[in-house]
Protein backbone atom coordinates (compact mmCIF):
# COMPACT_ATOMS: atom_id res chain seq x y z
CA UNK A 1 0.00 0.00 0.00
CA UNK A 2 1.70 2.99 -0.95
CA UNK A 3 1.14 6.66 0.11
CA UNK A 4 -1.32 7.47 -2.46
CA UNK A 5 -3.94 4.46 -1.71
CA UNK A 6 -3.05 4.84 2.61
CA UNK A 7 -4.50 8.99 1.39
CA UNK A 8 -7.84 7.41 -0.69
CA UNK A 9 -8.65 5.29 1.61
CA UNK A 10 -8.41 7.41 4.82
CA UNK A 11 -10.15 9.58 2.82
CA UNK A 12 -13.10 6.91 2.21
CA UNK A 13 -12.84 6.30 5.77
CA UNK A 14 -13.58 9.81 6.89
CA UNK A 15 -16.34 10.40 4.75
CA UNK A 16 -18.32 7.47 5.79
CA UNK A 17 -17.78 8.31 9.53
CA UNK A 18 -19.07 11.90 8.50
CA UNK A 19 -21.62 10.73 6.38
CA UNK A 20 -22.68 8.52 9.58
CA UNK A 21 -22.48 10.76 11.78
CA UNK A 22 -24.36 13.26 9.88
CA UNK A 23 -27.25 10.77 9.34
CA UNK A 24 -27.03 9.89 13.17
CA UNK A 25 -27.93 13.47 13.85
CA UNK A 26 -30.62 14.01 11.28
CA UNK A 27 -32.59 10.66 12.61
CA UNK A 28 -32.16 11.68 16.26
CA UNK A 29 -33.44 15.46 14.99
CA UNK A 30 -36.11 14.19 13.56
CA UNK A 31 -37.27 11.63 15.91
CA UNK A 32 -37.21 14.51 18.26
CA UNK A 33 -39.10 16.92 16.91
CA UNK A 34 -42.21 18.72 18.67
CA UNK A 35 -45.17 19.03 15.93
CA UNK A 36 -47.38 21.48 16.02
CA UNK A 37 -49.84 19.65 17.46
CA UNK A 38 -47.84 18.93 20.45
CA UNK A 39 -46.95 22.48 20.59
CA UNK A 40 -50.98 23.00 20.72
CA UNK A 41 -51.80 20.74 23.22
CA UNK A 42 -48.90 21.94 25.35
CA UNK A 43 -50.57 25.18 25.17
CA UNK A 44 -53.85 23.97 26.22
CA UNK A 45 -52.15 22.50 29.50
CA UNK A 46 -50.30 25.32 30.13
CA UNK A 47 -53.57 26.90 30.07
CA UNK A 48 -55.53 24.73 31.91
CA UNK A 49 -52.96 24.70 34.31
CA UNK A 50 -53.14 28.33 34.78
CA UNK A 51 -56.88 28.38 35.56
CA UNK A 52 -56.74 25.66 37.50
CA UNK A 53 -53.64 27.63 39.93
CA UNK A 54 -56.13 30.84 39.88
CA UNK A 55 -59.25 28.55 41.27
CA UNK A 56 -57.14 27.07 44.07
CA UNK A 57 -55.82 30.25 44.89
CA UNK A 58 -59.29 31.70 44.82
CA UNK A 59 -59.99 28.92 47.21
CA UNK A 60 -57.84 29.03 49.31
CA UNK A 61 -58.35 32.75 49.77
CA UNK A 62 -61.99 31.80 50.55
CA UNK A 63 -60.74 29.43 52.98
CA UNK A 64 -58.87 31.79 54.77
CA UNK A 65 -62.02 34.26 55.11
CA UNK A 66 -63.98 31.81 55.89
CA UNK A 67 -61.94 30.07 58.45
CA UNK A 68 -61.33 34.05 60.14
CA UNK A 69 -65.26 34.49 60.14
CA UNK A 70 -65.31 31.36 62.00
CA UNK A 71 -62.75 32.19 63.84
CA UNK A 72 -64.81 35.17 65.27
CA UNK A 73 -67.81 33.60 65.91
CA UNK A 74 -66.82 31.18 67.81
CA UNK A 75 -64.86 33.97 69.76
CA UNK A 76 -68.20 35.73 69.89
CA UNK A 77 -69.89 32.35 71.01
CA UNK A 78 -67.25 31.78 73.61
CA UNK A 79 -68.03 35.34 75.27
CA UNK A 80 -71.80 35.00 75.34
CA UNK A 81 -71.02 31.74 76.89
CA UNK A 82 -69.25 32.95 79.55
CA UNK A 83 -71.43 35.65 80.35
CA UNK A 84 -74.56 32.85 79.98
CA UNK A 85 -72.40 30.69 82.90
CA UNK A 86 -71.77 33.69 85.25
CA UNK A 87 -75.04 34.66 84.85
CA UNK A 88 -76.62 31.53 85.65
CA UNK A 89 -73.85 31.05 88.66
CA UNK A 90 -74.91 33.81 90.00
CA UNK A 91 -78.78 33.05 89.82
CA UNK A 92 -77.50 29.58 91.45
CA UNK A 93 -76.10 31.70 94.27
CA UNK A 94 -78.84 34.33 94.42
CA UNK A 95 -81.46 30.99 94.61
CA UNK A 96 -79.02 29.36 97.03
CA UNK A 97 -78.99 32.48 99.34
CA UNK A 98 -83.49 32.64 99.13
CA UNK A 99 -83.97 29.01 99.73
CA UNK A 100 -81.37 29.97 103.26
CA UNK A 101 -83.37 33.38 103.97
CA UNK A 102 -86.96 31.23 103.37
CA UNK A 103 -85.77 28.64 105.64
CA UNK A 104 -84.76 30.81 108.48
CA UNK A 105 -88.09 32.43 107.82
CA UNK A 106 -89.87 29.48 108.08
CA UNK A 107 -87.88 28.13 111.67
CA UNK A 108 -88.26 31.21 113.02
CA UNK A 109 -91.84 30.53 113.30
């Protein structure tokens, strides 16, 4: 093989690695490629992911009222309760102190 042939066929060499290589990247290109229907459908998620962040942040702002509204009522509950127990205490007491005052009443005659 002399110097001549060794150049031809390193030369035949390269050029089928590069036309290999070339065709390598085309097929992986174009087994990779987004159509525009995928491009459309991605928008449609994108999209339906949006509304669907805006309604759970709408509900969880609604939670968040609603749980503060609660919130005060039962406050508001709690206080009338409280004033409903020392009221009635102090009816127990007052009718604990008449059912005394009736009874020493009543042995006094």
């Amino acid at each position: 093989m002399n110097r001549t042939e060794f150049i031809v066929v390193t030369a035949i060499i390269l050029f089928v690695a590069f036309s290999l290589g070339w065709f390598a990247c085309w097929l992986v290109h174009r087994l990779t490629r987004v159509s525009q229907s995928d491009i459309g459908e991605l928008d449609n998620m994108a999209q339906a992911m949006q509304e669907a962040e805006e309604a759970r942040d709408e509900a969880v702002a609604y939670a968040k009222s609603r749980e503060t509204e609660l919130k005060n009522q039962l406050a508001q509950t709690e206080a009338e309760l409280r004033a409903a127990m020392d009221g009635l205490r102090d009816a127990r007491h007052e009718a604990e102190e008449l059912r005394g005052y009736i009874e020493r009443v009543n042995q006094g005659n």
